[in-house]
Protein backbone atom coordinates (compact mmCIF):
# COMPACT_ATOMS: atom_id res chain seq x y z
CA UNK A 1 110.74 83.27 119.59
CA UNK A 2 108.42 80.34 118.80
CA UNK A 3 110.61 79.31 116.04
CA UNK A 4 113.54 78.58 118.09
CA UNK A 5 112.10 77.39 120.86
CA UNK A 6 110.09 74.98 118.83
CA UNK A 7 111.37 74.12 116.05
CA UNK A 8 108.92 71.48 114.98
CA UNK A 9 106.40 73.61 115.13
CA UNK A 10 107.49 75.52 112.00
CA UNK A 11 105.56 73.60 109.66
CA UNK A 12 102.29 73.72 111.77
CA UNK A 13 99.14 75.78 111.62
CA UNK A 14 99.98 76.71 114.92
CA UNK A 15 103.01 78.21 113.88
CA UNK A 16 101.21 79.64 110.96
CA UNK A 17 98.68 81.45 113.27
CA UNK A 18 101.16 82.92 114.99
CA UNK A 19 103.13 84.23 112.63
CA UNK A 20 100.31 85.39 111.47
CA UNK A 21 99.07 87.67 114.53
CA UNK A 22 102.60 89.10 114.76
CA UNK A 23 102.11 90.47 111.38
CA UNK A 24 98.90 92.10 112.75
CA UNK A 25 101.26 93.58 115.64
CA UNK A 26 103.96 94.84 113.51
CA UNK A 27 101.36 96.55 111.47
CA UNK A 28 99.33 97.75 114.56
CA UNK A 29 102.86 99.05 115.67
CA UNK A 30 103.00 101.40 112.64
CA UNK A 31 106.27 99.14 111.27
CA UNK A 32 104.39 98.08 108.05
CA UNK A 33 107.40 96.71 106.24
CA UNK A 34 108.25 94.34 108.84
CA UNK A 35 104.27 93.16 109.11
CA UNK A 36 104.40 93.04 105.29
CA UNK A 37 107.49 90.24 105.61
CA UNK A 38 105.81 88.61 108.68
CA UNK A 39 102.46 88.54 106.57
CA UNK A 40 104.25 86.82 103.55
CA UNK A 41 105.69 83.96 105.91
CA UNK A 42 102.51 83.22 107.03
CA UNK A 43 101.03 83.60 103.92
CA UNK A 44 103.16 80.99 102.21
CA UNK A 45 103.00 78.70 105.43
CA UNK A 46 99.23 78.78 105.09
CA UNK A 47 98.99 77.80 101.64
CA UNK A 48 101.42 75.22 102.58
CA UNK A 49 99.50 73.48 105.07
CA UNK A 50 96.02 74.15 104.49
CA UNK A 51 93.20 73.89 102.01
CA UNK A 52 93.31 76.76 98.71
CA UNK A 53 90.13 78.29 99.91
CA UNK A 54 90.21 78.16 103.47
CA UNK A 55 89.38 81.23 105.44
CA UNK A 56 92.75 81.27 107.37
CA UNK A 57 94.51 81.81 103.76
CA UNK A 58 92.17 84.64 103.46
CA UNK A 59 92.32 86.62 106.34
CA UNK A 60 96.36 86.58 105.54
CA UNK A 61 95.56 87.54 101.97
CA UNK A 62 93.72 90.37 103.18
CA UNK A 63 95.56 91.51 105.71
CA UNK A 64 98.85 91.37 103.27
CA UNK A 65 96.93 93.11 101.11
CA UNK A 66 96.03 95.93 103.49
CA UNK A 67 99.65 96.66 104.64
CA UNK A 68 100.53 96.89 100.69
CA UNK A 69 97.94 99.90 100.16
CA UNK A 70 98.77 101.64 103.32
CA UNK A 71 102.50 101.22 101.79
CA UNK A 72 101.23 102.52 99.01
CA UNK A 73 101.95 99.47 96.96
CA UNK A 74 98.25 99.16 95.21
CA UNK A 75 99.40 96.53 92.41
CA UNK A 76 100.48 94.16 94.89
CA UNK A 77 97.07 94.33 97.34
CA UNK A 78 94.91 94.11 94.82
CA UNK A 79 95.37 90.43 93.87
CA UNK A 80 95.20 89.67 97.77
CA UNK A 81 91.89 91.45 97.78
CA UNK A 82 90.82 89.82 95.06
CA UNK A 83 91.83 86.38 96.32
CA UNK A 84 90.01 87.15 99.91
CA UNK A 85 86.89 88.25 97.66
CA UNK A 86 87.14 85.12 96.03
CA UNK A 87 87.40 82.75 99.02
CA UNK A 88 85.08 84.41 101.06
CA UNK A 89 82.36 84.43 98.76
CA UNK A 90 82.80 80.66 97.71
CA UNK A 91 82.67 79.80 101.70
CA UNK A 92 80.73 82.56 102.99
CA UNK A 93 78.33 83.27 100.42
CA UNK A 94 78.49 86.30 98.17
CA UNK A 95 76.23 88.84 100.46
CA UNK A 96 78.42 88.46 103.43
CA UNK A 97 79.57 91.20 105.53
CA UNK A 98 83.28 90.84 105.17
CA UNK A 99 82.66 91.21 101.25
CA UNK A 100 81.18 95.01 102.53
CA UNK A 101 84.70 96.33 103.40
């Protein structure tokens, strides 16, 4: 909806963030494989517009990564939790909760 509505916006972190917490609906929603597409689109807009090790690119890595193993798809969310450990760890400090999960 934002999309056409706005279409300046596309390119924004804004955007990005919304896209974003569709995914999380989609996936809330039970319709994984539609989160999982939603999740790559923000994914790739994040790492478009912001920093490689900023927390926003990891909280999309992870939750990418999550809808992969509930599909079942463990050689594809491992790298994503991987780069979410990584990031994380290098912002948060390596005995953060997050790292727990």
């Amino acid at each position: 909806i934002r999309e056409s509505l706005c279409a300046t916006e596309v390119k924004s972190v804004d955007y990005a963030t919304t896209v974003n917490n569709l995914g999380r609906v989609f996936y809330m929603l039970g319709d994984q494989k539609t989160a999982m597409n939603t999740y790559v689109k923000a994914l790739i807009l994040r790492r478009e517009l912001l920093p490689p090790n900023n927390l926003d690119i990891a909280a999309t890595a992870y939750n990418l990564g999550q809808t992969y193993h509930q599909l079942g798809c463990l050689d594809e969310a491992m790298p994503l939790y991987m780069e979410f450990r990584s990031i994380v760890s290098e912002c948060l400090g390596a005995n953060h909760r997050d790292l727990a999960v």
